[in-house]
N, C-alpha and C. Protein backbone atom coordinates (compact mmCIF):
# COMPACT_ATOMS: atom_id res chain seq x y z
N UNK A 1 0.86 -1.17 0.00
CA UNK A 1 0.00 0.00 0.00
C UNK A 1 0.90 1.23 0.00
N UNK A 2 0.99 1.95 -1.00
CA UNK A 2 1.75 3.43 -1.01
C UNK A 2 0.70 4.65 -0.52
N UNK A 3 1.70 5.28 0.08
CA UNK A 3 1.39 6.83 0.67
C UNK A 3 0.08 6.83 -0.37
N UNK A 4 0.16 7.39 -1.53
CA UNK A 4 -0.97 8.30 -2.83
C UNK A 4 -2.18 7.61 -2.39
N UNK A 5 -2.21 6.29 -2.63
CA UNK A 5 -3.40 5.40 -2.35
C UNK A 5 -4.18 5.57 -1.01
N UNK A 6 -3.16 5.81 -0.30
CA UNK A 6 -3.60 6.05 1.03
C UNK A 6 -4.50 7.27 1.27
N UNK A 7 -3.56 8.36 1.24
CA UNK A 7 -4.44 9.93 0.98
C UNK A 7 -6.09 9.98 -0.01
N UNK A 8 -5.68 9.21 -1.29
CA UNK A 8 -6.62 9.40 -2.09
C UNK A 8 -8.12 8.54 -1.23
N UNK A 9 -8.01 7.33 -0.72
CA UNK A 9 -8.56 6.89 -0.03
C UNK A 9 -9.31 7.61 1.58
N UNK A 10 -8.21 8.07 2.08
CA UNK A 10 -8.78 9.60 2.71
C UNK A 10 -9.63 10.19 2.07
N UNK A 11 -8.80 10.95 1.25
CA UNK A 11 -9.92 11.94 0.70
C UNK A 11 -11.25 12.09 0.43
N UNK A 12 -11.00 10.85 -0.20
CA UNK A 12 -12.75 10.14 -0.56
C UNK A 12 -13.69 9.87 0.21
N UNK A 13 -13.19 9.23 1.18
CA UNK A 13 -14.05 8.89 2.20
C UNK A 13 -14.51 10.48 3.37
N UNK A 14 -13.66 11.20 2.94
CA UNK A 14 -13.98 12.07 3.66
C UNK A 14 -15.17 13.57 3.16
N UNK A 15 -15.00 13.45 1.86
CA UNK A 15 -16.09 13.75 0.84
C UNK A 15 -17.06 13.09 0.54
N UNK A 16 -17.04 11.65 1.16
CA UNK A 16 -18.47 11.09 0.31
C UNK A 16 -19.16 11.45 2.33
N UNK A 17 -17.91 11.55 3.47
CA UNK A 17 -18.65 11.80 4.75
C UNK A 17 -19.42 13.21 4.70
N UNK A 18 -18.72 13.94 4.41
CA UNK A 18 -19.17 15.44 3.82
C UNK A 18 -20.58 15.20 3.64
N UNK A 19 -20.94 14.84 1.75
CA UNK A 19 -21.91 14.94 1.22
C UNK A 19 -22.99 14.35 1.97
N UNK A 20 -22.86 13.07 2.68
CA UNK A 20 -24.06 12.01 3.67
C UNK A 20 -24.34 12.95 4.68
N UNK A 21 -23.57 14.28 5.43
CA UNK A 21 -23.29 14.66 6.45
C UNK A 21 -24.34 15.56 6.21
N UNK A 22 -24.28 16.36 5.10
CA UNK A 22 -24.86 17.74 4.61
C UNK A 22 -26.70 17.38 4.22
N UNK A 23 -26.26 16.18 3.44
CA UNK A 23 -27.71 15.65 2.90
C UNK A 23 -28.14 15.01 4.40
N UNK A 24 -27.91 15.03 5.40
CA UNK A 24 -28.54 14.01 6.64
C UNK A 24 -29.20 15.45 7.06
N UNK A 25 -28.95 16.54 7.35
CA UNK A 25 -28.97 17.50 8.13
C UNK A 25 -30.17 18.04 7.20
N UNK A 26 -30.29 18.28 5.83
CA UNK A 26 -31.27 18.83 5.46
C UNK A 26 -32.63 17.72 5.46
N UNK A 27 -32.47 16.45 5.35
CA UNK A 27 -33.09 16.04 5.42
C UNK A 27 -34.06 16.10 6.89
N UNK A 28 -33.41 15.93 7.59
CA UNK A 28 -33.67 16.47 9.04
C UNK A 28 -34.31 17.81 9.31
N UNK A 29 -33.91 18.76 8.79
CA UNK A 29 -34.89 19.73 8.67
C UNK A 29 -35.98 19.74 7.88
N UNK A 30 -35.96 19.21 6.88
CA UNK A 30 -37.91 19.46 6.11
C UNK A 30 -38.20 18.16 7.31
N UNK A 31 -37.84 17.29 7.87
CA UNK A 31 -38.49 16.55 8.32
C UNK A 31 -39.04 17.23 9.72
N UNK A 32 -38.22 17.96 10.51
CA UNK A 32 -38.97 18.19 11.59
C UNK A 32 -39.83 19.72 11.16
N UNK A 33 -40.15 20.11 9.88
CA UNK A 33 -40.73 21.22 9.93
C UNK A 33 -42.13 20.34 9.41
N UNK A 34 -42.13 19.40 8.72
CA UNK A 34 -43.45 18.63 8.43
C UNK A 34 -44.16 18.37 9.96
N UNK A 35 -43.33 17.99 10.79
CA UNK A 35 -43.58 17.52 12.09
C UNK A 35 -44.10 18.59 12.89
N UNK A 36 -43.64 19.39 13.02
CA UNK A 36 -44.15 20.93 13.26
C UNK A 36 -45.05 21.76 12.73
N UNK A 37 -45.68 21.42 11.66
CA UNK A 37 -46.70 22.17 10.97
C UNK A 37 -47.62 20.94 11.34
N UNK A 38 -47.32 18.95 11.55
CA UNK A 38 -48.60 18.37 11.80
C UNK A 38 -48.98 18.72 13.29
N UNK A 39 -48.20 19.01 13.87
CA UNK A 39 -48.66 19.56 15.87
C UNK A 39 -49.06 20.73 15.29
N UNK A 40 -48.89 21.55 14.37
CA UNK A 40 -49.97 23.08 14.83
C UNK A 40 -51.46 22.41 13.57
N UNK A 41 -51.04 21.50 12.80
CA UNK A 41 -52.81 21.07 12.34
C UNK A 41 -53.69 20.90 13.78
N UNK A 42 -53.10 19.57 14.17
CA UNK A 42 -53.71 19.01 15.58
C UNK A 42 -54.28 19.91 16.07
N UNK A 43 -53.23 21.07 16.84
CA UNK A 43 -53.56 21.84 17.35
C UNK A 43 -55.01 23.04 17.27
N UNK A 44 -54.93 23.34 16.10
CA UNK A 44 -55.63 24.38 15.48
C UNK A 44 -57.32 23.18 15.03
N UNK A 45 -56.88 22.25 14.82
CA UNK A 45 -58.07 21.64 15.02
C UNK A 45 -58.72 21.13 15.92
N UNK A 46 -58.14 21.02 16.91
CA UNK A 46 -58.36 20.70 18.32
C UNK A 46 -59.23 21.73 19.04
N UNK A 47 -58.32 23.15 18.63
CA UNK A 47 -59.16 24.47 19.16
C UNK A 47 -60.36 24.83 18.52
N UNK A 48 -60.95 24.12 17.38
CA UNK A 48 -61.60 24.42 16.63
C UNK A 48 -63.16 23.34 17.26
N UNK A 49 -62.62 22.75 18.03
CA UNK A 49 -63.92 21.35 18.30
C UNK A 49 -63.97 20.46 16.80
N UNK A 50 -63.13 20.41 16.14
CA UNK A 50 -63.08 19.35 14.94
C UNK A 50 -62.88 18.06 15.59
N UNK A 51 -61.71 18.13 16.08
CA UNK A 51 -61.23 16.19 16.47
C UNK A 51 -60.71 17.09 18.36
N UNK A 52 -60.70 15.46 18.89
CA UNK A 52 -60.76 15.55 19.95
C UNK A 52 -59.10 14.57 20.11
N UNK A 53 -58.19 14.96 20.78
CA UNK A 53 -57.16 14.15 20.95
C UNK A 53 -57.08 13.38 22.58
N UNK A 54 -56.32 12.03 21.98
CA UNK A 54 -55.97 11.66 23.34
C UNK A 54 -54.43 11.86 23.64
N UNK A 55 -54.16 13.06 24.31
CA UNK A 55 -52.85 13.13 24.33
C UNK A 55 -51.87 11.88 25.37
N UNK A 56 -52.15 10.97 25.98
CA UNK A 56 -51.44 9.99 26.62
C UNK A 56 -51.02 9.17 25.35
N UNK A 57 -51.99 8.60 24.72
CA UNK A 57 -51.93 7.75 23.45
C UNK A 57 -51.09 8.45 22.63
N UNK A 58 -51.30 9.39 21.83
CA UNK A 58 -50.20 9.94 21.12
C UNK A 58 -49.03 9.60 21.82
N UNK A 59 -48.51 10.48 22.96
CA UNK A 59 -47.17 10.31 23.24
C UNK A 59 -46.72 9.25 23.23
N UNK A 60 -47.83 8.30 23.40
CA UNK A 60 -47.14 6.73 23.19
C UNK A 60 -46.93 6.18 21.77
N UNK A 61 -47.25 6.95 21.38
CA UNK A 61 -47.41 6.60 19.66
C UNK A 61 -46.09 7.73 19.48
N UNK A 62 -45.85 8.56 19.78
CA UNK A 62 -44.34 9.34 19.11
C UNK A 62 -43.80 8.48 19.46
N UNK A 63 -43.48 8.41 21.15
CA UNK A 63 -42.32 7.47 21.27
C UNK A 63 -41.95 6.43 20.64
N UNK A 64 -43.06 5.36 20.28
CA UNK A 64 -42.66 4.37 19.49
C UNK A 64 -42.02 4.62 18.17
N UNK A 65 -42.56 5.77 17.32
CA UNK A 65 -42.04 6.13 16.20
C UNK A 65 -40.87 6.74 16.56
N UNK A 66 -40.10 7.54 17.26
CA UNK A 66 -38.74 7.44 17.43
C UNK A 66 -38.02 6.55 17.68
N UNK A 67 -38.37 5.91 18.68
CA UNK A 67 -37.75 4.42 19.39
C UNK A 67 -37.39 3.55 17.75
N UNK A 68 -38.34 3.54 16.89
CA UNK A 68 -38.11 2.96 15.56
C UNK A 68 -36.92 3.32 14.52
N UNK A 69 -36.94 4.45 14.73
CA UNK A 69 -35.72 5.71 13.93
C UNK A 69 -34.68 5.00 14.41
N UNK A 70 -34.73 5.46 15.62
CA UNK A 70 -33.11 4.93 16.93
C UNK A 70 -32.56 3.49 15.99
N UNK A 71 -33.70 2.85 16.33
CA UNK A 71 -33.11 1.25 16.01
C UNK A 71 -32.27 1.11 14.61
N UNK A 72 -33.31 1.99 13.83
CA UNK A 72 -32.99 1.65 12.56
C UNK A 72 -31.62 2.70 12.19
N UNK A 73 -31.13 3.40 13.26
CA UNK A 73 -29.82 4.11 12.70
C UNK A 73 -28.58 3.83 13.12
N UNK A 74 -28.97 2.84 14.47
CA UNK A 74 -28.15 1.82 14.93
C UNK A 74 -27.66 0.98 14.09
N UNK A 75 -28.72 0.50 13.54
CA UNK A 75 -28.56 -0.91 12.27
C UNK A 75 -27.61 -0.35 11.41
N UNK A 76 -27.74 0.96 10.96
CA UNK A 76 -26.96 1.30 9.86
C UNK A 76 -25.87 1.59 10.60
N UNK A 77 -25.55 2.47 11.25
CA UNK A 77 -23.96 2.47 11.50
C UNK A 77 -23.35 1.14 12.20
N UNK A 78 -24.10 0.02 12.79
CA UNK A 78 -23.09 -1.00 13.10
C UNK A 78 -23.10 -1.84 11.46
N UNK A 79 -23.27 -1.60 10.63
CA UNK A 79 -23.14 -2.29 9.33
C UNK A 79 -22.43 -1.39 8.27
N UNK A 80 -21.97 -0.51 8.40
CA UNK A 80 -21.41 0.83 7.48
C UNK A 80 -20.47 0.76 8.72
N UNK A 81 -18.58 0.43 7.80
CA UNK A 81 -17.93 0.78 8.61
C UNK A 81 -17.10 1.80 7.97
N UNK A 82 -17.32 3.12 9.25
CA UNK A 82 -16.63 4.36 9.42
C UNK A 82 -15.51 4.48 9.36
N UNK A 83 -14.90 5.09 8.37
CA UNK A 83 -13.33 5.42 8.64
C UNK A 83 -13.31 6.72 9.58
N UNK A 84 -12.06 7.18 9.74
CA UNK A 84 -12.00 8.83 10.25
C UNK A 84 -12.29 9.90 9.49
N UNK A 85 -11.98 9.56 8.80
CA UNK A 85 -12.12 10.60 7.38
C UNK A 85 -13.59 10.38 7.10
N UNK A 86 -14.49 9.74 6.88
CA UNK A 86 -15.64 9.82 6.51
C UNK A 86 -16.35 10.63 7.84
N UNK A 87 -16.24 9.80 8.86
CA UNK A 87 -17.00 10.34 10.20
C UNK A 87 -16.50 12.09 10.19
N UNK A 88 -15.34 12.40 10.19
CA UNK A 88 -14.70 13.76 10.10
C UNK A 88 -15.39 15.03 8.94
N UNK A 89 -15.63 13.99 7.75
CA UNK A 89 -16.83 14.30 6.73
C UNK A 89 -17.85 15.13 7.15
N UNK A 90 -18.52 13.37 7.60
CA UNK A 90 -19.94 13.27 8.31
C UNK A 90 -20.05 15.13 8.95
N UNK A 91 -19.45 15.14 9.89
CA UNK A 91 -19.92 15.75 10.83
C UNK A 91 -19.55 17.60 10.32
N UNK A 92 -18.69 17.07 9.46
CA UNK A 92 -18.13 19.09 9.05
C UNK A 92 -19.24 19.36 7.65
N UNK A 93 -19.57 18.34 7.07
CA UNK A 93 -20.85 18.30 6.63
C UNK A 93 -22.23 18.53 7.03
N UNK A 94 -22.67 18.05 8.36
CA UNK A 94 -23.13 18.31 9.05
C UNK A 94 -23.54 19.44 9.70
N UNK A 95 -22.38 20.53 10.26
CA UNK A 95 -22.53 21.56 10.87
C UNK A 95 -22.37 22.32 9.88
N UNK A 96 -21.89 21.96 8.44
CA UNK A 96 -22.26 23.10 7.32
C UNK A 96 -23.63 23.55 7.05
N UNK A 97 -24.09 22.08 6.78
CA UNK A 97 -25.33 22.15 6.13
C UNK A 97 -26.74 22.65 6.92
């Protein structure tokens, strides 16, 4: 294995961490603004006497739908193995985006 191969192998991995890093973060935002506009539907229909909520049930129903996320992002990073350079990516990608 020579030095070039080495770097170039860096590099890459640290740009494809970048791009996953940048695209995770926006994705993450339209997602919690969908999430945020469905609590002010609820809401605004709630105040309205349209639907009636059971708020215990819900919360048990978010939680499970996060608890689901969790698992499933576990799964992926113990099966995707991280170099430094990608994770280093990941994350300056991340706080760019």
């Amino acid at each position: 294995m020579n030095l070039e191969s080495l770097i170039a192998d860096l590099g890459y991995a640290g740009f494809a961490g970048f791009v996953v890093g940048f695209a995770v973060k926006k994705l993450m935002n339209i997602f919690l603004m969908m999430v945020g506009l469905y609590f002010l539907s609820l809401f605004w229909l709630q105040s309205k006497g349209i639907i009636d909520i059971n708020w215990m049930q819900f919360w048990v129903f978010v939680k499970s739908l996060f608890s689901g996320v969790d698992d499933f992002v576990k799964g992926v990073l113990k099966t995707v193995a991280f170099s430094s350079a990608f994770a280093g990516g990941f994350f300056l990608g991340f706080k760019v985006g």
